[in-house]
Protein backbone atom coordinates (compact mmCIF):
# COMPACT_ATOMS: atom_id res chain seq x y z
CA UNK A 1 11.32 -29.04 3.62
CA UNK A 2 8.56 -27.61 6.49
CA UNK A 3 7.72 -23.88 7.26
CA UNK A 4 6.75 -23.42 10.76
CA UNK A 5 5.20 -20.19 11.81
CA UNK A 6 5.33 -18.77 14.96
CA UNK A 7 2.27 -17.19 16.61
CA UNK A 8 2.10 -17.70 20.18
CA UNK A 9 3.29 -14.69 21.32
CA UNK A 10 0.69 -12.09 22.92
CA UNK A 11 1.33 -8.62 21.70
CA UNK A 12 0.92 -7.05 24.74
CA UNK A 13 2.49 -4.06 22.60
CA UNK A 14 -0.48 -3.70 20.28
CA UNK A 15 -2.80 -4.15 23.03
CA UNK A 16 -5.97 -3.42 22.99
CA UNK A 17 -6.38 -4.50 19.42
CA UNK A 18 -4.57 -7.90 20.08
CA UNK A 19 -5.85 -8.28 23.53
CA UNK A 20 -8.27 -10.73 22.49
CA UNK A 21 -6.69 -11.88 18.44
CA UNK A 22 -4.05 -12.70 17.16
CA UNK A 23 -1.32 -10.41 15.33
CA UNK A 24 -0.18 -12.36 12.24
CA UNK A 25 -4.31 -12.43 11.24
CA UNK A 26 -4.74 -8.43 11.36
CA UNK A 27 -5.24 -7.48 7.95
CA UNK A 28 -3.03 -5.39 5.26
CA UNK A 29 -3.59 -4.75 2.24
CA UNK A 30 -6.71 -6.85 2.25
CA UNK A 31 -5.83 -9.83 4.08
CA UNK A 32 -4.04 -11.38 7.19
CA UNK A 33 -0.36 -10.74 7.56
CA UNK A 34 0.09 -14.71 8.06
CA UNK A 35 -2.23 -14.98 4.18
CA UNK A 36 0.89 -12.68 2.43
CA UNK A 37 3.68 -14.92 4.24
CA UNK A 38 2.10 -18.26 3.34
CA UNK A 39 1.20 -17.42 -0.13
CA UNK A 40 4.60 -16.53 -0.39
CA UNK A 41 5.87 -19.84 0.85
CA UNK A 42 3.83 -22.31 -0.95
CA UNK A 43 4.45 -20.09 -4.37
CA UNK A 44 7.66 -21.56 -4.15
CA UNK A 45 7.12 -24.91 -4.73
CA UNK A 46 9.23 -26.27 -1.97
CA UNK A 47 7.59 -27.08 0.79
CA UNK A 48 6.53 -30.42 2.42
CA UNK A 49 4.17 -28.52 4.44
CA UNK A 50 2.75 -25.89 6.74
CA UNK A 51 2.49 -25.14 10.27
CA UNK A 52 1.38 -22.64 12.84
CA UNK A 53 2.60 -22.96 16.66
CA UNK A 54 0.04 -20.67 18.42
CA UNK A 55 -1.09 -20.12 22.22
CA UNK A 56 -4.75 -21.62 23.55
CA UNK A 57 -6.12 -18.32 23.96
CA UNK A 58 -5.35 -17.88 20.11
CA UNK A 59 -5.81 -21.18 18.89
CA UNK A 60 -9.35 -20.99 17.93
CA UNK A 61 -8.82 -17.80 15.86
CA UNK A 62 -6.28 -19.95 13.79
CA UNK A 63 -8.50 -22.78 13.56
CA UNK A 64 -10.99 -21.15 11.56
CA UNK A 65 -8.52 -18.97 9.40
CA UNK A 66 -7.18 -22.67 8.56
CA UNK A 67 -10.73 -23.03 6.82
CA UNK A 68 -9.69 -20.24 4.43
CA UNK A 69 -6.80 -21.80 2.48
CA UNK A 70 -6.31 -23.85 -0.15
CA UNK A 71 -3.81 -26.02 1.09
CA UNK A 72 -3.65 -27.92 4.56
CA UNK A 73 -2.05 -25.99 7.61
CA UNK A 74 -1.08 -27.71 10.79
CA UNK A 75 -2.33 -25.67 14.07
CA UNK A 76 -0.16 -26.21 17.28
CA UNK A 77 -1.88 -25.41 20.40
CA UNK A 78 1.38 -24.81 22.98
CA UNK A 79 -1.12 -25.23 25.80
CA UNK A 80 -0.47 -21.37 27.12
CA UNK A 81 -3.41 -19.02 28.02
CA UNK A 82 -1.07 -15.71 29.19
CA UNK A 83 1.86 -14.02 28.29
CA UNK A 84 2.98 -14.98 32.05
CA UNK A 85 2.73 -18.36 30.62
CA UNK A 86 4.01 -17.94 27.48
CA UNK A 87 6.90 -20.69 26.19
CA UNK A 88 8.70 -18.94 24.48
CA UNK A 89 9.89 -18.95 20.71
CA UNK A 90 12.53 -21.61 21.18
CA UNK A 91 10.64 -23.44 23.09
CA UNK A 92 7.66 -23.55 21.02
CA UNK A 93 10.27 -24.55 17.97
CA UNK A 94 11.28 -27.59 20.18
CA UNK A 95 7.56 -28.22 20.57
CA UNK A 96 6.43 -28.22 16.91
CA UNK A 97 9.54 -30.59 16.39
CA UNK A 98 8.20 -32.59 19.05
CA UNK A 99 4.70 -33.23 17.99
CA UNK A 100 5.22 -32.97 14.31
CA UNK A 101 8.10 -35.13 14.26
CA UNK A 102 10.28 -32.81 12.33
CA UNK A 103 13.05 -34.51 10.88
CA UNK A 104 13.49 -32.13 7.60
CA UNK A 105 15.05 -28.44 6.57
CA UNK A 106 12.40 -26.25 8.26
CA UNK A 107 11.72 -22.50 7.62
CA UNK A 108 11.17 -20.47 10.48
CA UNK A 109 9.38 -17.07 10.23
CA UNK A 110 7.74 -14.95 12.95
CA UNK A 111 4.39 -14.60 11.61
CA UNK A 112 4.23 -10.29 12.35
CA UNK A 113 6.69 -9.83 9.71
CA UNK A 114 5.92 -8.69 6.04
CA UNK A 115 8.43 -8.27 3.30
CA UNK A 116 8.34 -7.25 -0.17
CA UNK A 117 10.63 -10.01 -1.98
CA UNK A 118 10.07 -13.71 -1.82
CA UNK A 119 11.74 -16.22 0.34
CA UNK A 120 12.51 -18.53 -2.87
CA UNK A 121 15.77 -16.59 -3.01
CA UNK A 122 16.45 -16.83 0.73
CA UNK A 123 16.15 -20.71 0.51
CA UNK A 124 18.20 -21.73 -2.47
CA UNK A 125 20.88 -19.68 -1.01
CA UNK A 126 20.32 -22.01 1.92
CA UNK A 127 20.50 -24.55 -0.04
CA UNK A 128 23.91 -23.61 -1.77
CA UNK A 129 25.91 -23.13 1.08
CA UNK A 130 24.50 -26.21 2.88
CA UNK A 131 24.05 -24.36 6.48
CA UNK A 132 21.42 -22.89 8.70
CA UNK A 133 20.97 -19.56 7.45
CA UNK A 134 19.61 -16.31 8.67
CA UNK A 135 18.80 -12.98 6.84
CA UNK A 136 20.57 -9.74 6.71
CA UNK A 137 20.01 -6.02 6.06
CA UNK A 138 21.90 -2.91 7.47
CA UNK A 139 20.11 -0.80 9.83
CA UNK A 140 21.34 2.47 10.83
CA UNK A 141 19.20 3.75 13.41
CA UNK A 142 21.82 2.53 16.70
CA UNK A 143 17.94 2.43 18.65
CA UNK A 144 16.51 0.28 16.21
CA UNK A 145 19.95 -1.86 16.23
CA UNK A 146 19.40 -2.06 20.13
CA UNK A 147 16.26 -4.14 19.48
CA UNK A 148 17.13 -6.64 16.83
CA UNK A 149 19.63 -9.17 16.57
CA UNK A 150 22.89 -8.14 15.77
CA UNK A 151 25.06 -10.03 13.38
CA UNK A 152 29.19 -9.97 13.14
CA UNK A 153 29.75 -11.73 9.71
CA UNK A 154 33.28 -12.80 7.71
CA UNK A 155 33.68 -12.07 4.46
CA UNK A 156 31.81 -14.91 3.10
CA UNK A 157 28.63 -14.35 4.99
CA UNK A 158 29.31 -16.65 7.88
CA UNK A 159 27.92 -15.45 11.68
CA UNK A 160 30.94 -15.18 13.40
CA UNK A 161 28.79 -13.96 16.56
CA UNK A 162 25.09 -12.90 16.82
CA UNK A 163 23.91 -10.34 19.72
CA UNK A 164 20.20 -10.79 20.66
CA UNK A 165 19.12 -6.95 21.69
CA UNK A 166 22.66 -6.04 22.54
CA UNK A 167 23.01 -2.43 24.54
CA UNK A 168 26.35 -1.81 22.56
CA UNK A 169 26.00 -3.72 19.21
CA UNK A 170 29.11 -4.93 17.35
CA UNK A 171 27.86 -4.16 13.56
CA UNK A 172 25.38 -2.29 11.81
CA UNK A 173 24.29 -6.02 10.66
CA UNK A 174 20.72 -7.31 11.76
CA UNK A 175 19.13 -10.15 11.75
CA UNK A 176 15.01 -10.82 11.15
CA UNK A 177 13.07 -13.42 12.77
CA UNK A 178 13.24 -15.38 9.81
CA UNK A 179 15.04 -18.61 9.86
CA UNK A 180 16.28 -21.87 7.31
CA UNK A 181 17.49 -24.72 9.80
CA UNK A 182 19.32 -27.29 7.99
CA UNK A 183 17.92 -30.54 8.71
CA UNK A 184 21.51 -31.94 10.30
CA UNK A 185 21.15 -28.74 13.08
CA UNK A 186 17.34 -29.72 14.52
CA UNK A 187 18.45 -31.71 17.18
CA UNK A 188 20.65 -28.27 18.03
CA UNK A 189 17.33 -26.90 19.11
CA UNK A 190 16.81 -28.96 22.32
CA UNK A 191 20.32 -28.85 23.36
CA UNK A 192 20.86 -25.24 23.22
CA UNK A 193 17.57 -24.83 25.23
CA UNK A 194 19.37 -27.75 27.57
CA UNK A 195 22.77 -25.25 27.62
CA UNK A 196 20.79 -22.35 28.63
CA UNK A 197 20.24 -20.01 25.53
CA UNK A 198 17.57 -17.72 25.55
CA UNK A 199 14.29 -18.85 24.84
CA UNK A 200 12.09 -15.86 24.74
CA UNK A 201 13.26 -14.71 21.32
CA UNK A 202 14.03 -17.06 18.69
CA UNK A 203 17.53 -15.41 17.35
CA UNK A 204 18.82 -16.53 21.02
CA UNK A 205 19.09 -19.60 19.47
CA UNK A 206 20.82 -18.86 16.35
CA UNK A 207 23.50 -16.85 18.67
CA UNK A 208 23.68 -19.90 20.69
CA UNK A 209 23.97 -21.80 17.60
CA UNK A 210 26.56 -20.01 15.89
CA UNK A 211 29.58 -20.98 18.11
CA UNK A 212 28.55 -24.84 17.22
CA UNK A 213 28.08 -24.79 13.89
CA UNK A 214 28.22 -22.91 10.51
CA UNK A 215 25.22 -20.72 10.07
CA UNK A 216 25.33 -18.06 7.11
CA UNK A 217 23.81 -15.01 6.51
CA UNK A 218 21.62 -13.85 3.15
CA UNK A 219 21.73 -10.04 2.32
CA UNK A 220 18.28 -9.53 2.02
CA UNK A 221 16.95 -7.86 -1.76
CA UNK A 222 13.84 -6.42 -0.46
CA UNK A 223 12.15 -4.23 2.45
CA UNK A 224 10.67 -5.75 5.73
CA UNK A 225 7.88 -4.59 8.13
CA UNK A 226 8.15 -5.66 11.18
CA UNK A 227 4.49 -5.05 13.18
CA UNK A 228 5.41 -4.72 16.57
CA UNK A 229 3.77 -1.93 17.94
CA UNK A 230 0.53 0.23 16.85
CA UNK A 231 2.29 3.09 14.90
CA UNK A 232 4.43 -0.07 12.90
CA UNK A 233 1.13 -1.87 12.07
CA UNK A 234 -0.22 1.57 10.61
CA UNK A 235 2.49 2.22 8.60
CA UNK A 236 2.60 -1.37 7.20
CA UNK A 237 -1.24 -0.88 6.01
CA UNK A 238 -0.26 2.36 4.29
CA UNK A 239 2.62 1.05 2.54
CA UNK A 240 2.64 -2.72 1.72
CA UNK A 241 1.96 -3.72 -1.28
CA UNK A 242 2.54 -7.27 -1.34
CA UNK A 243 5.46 -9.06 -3.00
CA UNK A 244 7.21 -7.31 -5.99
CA UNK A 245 10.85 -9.43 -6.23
CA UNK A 246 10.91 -13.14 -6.91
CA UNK A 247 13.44 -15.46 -7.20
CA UNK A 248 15.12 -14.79 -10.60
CA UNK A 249 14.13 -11.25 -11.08
């Protein structure tokens, strides 16, 4: 199995802070965002390896945080240098298959996210139902719902239909950037991009996906923090406090 990371977005949101670095390498809690995600990942045991898909602008920032860990990371330079250029997150999945030559179960994760449970249990539920899986939670807030992908699930967790940023969302269900493709469904990636999914955000795939083949959804045991804005990044360095639910407990 591979984790790719995706970091080539711009966060024009959190400008000017990220005008000129990249998100998942602001620090909480004492150390990059993308740090707490990877040490997550590799804690497992289960990975094959590690990679980052980031923009040119960015790509030098990355290069040197690469000299900080312990264990090798691939850096992916997509070749953009503005958010007008920007690839987009499907896209930039279809390149890191490309040049890596995936051919392997591969995590996905946005690299802005923080959560406070591991991933272990995420992937071996992946790996019992067999399927390209996604994560659940229920959010309440209908505004909040309106930004997110939006999940309509049977009763044994399968997507029946996934919204990406719906006005008028069918469930209370949501989705995180955070993604387990099973190995079978990689070559999925270049022909939904070929049928004309969304590329832009990387859940337009999965709701592309979805009406193909069986993807599942894991109801998630822990708290996420998604950094998307200023007042969101903030909060996250007031509150996080790293991983407290593993696999198990």
């Amino acid at each position: 199995m591979r984790c790719l990371v995706l970091a080539a977005g711009y966060a024009t949101r959190m400008y000017p802070l990220t005008e000129n670095f990249p998100k998942p390498l602001l620090p909480v809690g004492g150390k990059p965002i993308l740090d707490w995600l990877l040490d997550d990942v590799e804690a497992t045991g289960m990975m094959d390896g590690c990679a980052v898909v980031t923009n040119h602008r960015y790509q030098p920032h990355f290069q040197a945080w690469r000299e900080t860990r312990l264990n090798p990371v691939t850096i992916l330079d997509d070749g953009s240098q503005s958010n007008a250029e920007r690839l987009g997150a499907v896209r930039d999945i279809q390149f890191a298959i490309d040049s890596l030559g995936l051919d392997d179960d591969l995590l996905v994760i946005a690299g802005d996210n923080l959560l406070d449970f591991s991933l272990e249990s995420f992937i071996r539920y992946a790996g019992e139902v067999g399927t390209t899986c996604v994560m659940r939670y229920v959010e309440p807030s209908l505004e909040r719902r309106r930004r997110s992908g939006v999940l309509r699930l049977d009763e044994a967790g399968r997507v029946l239909e996934m919204q990406e940023k719906p006005p008028e969302p069918i469930s209370e269900w949501c989705a995180p950037p955070i993604y387990f493709y099973a190995r079978r469904d990689l070559p999925m990636v270049r022909r939904g991009i070929e049928a004309g999914c969304g590329v832009d955000a990387p859940g337009s795939f999965i709701a592309w996906l979805c009406g193909q083949v069986p993807v599942h959804a894991w109801k998630m045991i822990g708290r996420r923090y998604d950094i998307g804005s200023l007042d969101s990044y903030e909060e996250a360095k007031r509150s996080y406090r790293g991983i407290t639910v593993r696999a198990g407990d």
